[in-house]
C-alpha atoms as a PDB file:
ATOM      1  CA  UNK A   1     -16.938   8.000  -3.382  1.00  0.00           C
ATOM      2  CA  UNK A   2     -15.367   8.553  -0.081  1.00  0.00           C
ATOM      3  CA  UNK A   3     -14.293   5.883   2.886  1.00  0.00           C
ATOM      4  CA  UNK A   4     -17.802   6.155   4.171  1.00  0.00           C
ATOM      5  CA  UNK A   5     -19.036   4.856   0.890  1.00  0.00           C
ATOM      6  CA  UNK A   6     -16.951   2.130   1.084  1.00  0.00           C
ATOM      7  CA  UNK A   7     -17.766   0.772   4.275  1.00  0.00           C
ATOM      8  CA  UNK A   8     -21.494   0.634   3.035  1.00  0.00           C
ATOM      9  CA  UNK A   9     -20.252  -1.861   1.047  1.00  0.00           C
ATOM     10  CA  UNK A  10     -17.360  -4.236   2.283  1.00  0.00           C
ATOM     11  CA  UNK A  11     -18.529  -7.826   3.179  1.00  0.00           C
ATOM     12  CA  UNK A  12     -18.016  -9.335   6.894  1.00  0.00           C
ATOM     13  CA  UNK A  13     -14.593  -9.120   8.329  1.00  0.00           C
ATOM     14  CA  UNK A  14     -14.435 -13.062   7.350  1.00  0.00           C
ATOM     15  CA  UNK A  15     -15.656 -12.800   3.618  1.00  0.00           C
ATOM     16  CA  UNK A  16     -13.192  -9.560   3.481  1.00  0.00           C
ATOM     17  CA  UNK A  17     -10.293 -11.911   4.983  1.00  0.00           C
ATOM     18  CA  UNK A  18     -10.441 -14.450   2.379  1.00  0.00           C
ATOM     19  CA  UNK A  19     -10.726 -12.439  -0.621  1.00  0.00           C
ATOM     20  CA  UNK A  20      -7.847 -10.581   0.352  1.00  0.00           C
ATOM     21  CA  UNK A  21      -6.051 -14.114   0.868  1.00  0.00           C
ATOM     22  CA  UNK A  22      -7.401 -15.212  -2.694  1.00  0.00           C
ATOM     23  CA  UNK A  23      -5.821 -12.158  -4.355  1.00  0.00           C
ATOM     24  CA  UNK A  24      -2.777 -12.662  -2.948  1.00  0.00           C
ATOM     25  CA  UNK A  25      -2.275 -16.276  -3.944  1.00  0.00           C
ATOM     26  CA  UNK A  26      -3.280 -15.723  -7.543  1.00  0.00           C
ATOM     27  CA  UNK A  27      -0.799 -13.094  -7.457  1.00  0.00           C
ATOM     28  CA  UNK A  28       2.086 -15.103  -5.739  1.00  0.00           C
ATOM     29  CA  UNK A  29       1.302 -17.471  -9.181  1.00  0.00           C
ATOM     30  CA  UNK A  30       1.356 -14.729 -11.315  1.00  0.00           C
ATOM     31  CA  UNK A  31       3.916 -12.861 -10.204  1.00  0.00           C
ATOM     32  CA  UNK A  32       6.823 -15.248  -8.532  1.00  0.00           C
ATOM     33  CA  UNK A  33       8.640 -12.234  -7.329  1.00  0.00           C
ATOM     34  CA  UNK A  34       7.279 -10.914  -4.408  1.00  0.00           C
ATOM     35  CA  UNK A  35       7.646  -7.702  -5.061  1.00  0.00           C
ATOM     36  CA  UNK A  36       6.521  -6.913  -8.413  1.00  0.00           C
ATOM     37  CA  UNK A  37       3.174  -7.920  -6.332  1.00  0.00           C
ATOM     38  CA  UNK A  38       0.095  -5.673  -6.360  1.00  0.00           C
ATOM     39  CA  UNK A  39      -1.491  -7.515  -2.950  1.00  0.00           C
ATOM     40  CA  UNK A  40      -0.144  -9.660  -0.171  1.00  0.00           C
ATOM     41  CA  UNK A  41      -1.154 -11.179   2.803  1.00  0.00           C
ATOM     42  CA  UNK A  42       0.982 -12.429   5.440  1.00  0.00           C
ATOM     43  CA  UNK A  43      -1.327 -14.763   8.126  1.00  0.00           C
ATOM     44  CA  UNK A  44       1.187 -14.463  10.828  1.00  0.00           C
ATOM     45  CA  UNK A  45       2.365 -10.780  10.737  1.00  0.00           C
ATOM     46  CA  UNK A  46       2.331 -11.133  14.296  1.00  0.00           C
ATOM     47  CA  UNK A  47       1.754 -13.686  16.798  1.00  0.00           C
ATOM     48  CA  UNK A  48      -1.488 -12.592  16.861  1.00  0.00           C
ATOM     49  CA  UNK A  49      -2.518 -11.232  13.690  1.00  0.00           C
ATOM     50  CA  UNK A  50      -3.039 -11.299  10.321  1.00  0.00           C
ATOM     51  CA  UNK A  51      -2.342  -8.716   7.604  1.00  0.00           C
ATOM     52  CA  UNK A  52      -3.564  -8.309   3.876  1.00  0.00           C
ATOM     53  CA  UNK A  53      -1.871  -4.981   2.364  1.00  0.00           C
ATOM     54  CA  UNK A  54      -1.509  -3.614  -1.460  1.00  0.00           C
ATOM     55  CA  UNK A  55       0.946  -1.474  -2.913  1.00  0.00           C
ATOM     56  CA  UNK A  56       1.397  -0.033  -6.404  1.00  0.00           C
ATOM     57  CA  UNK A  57       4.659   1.028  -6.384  1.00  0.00           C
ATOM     58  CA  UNK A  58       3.965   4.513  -6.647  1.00  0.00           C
ATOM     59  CA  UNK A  59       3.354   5.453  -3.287  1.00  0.00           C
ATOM     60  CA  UNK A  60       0.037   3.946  -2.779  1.00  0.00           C
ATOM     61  CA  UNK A  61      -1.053   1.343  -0.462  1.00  0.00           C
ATOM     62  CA  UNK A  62      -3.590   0.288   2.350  1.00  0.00           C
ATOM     63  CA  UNK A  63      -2.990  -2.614   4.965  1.00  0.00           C
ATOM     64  CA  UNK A  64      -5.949  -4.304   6.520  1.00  0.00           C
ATOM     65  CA  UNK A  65      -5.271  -6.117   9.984  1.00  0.00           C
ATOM     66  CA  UNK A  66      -7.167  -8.642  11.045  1.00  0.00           C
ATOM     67  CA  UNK A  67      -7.361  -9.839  14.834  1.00  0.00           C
ATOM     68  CA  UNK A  68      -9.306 -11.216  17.388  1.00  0.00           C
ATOM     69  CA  UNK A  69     -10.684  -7.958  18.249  1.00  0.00           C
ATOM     70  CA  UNK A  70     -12.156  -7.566  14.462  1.00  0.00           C
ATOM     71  CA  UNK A  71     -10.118  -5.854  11.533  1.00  0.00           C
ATOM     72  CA  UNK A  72      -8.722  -2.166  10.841  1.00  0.00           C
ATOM     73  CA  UNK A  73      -8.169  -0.891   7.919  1.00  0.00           C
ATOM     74  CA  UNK A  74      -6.031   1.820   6.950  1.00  0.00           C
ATOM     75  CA  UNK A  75      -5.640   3.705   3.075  1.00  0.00           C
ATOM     76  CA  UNK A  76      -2.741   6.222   1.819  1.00  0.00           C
ATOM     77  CA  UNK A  77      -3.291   7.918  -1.558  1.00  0.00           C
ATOM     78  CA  UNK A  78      -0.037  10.138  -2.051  1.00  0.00           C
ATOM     79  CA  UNK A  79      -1.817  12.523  -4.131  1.00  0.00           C
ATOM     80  CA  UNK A  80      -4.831  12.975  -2.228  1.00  0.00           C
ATOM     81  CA  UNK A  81      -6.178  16.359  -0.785  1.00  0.00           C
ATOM     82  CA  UNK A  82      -6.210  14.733   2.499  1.00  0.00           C
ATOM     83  CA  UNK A  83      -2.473  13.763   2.574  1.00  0.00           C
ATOM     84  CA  UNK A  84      -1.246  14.278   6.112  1.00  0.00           C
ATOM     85  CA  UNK A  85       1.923  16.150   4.658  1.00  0.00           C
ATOM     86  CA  UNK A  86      -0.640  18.492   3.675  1.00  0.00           C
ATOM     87  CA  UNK A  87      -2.010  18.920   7.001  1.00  0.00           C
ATOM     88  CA  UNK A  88       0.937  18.365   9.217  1.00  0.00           C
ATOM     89  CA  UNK A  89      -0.617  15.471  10.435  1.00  0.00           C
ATOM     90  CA  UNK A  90      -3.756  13.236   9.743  1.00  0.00           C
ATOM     91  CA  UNK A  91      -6.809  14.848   8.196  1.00  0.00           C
ATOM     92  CA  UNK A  92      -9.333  15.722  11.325  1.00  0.00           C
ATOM     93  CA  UNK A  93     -11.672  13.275  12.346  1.00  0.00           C
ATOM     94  CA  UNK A  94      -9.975  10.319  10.262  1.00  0.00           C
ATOM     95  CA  UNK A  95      -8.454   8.683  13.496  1.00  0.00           C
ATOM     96  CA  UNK A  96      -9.907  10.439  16.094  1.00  0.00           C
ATOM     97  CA  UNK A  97     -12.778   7.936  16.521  1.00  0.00           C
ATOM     98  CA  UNK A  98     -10.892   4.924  16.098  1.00  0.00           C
ATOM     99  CA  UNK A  99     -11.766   2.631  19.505  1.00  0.00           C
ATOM    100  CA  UNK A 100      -8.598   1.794  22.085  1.00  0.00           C
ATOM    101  CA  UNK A 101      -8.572  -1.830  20.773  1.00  0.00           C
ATOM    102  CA  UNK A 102      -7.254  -0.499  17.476  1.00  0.00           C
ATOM    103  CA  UNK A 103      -5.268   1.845  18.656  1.00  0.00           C
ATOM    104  CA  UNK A 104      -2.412  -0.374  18.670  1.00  0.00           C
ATOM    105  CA  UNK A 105      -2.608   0.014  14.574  1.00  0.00           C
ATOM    106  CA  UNK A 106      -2.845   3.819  14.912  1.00  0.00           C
ATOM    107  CA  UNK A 107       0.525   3.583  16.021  1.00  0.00           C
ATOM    108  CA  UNK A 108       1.925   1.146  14.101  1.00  0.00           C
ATOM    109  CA  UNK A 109       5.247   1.479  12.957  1.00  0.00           C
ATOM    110  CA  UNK A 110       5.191  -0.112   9.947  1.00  0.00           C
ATOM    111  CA  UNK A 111       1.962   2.775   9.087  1.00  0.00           C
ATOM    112  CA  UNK A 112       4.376   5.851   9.453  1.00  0.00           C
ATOM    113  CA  UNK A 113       6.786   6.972   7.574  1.00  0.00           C
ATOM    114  CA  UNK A 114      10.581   7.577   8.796  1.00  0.00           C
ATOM    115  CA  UNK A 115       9.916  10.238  11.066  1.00  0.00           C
ATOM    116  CA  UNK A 116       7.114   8.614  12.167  1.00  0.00           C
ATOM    117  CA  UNK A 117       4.325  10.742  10.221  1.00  0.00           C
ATOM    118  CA  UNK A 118       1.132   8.137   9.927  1.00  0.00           C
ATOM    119  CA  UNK A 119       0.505   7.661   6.592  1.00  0.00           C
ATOM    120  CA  UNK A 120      -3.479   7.658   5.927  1.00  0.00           C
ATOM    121  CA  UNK A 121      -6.036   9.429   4.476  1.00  0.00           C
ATOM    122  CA  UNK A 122      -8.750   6.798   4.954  1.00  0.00           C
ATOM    123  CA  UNK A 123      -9.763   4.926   7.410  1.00  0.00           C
ATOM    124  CA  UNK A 124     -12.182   1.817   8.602  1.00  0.00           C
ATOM    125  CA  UNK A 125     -12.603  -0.634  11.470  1.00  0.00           C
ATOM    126  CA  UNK A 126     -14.864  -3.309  12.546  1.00  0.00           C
ATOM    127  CA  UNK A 127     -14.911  -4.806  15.793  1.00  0.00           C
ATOM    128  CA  UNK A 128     -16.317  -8.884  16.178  1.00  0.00           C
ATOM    129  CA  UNK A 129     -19.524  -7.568  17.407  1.00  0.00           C
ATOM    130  CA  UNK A 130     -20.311  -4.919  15.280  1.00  0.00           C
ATOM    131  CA  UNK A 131     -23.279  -5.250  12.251  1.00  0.00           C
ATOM    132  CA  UNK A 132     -21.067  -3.040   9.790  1.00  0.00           C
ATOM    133  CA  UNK A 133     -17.836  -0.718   9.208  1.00  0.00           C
ATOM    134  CA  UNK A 134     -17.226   2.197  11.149  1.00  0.00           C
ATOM    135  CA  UNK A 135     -15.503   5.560   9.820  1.00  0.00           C
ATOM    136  CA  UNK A 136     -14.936   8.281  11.422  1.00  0.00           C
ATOM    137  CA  UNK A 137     -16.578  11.595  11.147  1.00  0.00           C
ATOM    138  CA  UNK A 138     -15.189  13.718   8.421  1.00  0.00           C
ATOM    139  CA  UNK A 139     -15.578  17.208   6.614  1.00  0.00           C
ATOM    140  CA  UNK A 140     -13.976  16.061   3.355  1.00  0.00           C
ATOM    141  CA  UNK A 141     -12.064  19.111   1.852  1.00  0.00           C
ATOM    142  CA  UNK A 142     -14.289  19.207  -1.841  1.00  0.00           C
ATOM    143  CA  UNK A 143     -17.479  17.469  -1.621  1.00  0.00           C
ATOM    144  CA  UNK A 144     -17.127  17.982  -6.050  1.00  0.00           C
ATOM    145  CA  UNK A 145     -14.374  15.702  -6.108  1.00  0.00           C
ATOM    146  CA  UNK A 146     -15.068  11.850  -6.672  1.00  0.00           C
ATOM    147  CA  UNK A 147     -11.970  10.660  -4.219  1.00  0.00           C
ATOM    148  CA  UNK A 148     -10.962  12.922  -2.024  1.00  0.00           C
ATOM    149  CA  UNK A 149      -9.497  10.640   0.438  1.00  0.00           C
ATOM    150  CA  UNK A 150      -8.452   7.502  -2.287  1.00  0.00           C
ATOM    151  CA  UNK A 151     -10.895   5.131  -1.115  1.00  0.00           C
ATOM    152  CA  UNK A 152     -12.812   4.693  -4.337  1.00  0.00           C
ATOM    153  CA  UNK A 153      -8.848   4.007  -5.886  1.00  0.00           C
ATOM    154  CA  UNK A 154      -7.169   1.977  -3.258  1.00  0.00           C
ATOM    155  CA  UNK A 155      -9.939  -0.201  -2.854  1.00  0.00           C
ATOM    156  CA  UNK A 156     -12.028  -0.920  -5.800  1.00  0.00           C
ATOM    157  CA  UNK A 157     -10.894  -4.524  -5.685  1.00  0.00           C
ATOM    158  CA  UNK A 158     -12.681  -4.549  -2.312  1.00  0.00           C
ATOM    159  CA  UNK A 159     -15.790  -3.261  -2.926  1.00  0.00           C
ATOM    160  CA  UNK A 160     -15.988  -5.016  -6.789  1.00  0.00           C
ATOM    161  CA  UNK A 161     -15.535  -8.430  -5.169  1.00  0.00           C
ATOM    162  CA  UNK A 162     -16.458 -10.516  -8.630  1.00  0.00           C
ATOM    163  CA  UNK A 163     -13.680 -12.942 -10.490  1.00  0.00           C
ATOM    164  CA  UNK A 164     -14.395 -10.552 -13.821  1.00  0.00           C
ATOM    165  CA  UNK A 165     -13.104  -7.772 -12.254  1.00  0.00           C
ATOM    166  CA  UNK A 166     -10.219  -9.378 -10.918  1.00  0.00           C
ATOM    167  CA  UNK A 167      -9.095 -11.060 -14.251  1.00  0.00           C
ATOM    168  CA  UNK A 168      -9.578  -7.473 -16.002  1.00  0.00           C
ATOM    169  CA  UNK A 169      -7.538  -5.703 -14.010  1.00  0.00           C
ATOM    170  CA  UNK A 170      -5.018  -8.714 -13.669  1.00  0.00           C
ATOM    171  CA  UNK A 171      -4.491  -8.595 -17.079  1.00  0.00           C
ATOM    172  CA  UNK A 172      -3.930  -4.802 -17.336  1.00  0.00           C
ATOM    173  CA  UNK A 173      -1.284  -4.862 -14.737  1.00  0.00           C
ATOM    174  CA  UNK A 174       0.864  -7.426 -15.272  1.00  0.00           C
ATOM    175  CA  UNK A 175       0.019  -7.372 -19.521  1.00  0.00           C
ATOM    176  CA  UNK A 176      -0.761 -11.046 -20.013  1.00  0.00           C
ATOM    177  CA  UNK A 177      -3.633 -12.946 -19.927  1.00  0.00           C
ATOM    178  CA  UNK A 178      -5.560 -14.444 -17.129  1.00  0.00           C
ATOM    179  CA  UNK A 179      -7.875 -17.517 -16.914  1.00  0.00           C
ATOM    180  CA  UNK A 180     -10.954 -16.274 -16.084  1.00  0.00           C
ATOM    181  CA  UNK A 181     -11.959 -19.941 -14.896  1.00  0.00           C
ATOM    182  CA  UNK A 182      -8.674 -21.032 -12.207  1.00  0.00           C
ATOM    183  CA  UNK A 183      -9.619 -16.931 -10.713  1.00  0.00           C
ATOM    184  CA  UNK A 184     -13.123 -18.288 -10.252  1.00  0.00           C
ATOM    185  CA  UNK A 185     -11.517 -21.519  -8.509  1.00  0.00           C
ATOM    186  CA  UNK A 186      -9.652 -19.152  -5.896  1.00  0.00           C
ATOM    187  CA  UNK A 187     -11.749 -16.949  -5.981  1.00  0.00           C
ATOM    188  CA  UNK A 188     -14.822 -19.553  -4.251  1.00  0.00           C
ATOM    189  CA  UNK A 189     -11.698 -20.604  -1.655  1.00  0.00           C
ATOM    190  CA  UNK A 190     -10.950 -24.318  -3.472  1.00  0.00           C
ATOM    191  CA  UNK A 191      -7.779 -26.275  -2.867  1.00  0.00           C
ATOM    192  CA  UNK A 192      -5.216 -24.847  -5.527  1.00  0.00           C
ATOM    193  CA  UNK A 193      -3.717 -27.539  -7.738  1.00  0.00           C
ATOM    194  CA  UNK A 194      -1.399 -27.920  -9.984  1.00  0.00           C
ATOM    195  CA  UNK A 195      -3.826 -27.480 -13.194  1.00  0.00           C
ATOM    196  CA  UNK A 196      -4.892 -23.847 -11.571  1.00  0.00           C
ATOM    197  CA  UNK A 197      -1.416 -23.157 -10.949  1.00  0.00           C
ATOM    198  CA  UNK A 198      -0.364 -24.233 -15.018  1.00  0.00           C
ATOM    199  CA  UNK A 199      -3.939 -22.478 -15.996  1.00  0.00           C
ATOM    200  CA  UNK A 200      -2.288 -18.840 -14.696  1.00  0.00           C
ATOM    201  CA  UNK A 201       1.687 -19.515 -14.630  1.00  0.00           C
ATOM    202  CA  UNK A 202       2.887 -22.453 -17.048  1.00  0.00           C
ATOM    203  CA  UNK A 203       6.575 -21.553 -15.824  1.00  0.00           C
ATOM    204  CA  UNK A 204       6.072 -22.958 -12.191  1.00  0.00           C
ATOM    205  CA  UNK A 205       4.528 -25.990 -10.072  1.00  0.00           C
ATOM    206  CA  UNK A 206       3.393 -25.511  -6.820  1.00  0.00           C
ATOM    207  CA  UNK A 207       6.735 -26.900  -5.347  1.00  0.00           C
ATOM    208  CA  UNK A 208       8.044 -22.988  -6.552  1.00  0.00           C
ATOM    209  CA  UNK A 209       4.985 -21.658  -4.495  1.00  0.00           C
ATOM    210  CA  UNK A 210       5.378 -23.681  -0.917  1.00  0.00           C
ATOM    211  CA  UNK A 211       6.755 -20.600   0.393  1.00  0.00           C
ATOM    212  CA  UNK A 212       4.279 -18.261  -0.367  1.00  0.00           C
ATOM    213  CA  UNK A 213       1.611 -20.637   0.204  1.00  0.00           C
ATOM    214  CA  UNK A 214       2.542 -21.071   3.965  1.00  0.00           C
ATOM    215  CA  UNK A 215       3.014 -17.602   4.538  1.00  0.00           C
ATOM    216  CA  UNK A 216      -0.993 -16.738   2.922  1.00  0.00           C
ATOM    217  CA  UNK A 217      -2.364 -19.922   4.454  1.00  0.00           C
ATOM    218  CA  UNK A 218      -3.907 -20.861   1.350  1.00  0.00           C
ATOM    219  CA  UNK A 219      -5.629 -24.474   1.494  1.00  0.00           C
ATOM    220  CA  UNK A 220      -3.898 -27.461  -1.067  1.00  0.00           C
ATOM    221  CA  UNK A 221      -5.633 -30.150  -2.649  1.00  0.00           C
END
């Protein structure tokens, strides 16, 4: 599976948006520090914007931006052929297509590392008007190997959209278990209350989650 696959298979920009804002709230309960976290999202990242991102602490992460304009997306996988430390640069044709409106993204700061070396080695975009995802154009360096570029890693919780999944791999990160039931509540975008909150966290009310609730924009009861 490569980032084209992917793209054949991610929802609408808005359906996309509010599962990543559903991970990230279960997560804030399960996880009260914010960076033990496996997925964020942060609906005023800028005064125009909104950002979901994931990290796994190992060098791995993607950010997703959404905007007026539509959403980017963006993938690193430190290990993967198609590192730009490899290449001295991003692998061909994974920006190189991206439209002017995103380009803003492309040079994103935050994307880069210290010396200002983007790091990606997948890529997607959607603009408001468009019917689907758009990738660039790509020879991929081993068409035998199932991830070249990380996308069938970095965003299997993306393309597997159902609460099952979710719990599963919940419960294999952070070791404990998950009700299946209070994901399904989030997960279908209801009000979080208290009893969903005790359900996945019985050490902390929603009080402890005000915080982290205003910055994901989740809705209350």
């Amino acid at each position: 599976m490569t980032v084209q696959d992917v793209a054949r298979q991610l929802p609408d920009i808005a359906v996309l948006r509010e599962h990543c804002r559903s991970m990230a709230i279960l997560e804030a309960v399960l996880s009260p520090e914010w960076a033990d976290r496996y997925h964020s999202f942060n609906r005023h990242w800028s005064d125009t914007e909104s950002m979901a991102s994931m990290r796994n602490g190992s060098g791995d992460e993607y950010s997703i931006v959404f905007s007026a304009a539509g959403a980017y997306v963006r993938g690193f996988d430190h290990e993967s052929p198609m590192s730009p430390y490899a290449e001295d640069g991003p692998w061909p044709g994974v920006l190189d297509d991206v439209p002017d409106v995103f380009r803003p993204c492309v040079e994103e700061p935050a994307f880069s590392d210290e010396d200002g070396m983007p790091l990606i080695t997948a890529c997607m975009w959607r603009e408001t008007g468009d019917d689907g995802w758009k990738t660039g154009t790509i020879d991929f360096p081993d068409k035998e190997t199932e991830d070249p570029d990380g996308a069938r890693y970095l965003f299997q919780l993306l393309v597997d959209r159902s609460p099952e999944t979710f719990q599963r791999w919940a419960e294999d990160y952070y070791e404990i278990p998950v009700d299946l039931e209070a994901v399904r509540h989030v997960f279908s975008s209801r009000p979080l209350t208290e009893g969903v909150v005790s359900a996945l966290n019985s050490e902390i009310t929603l009080a402890d989650l005000a915080e982290d609730i205003a910055e994901i924009g989740y809705p209350l009861s």
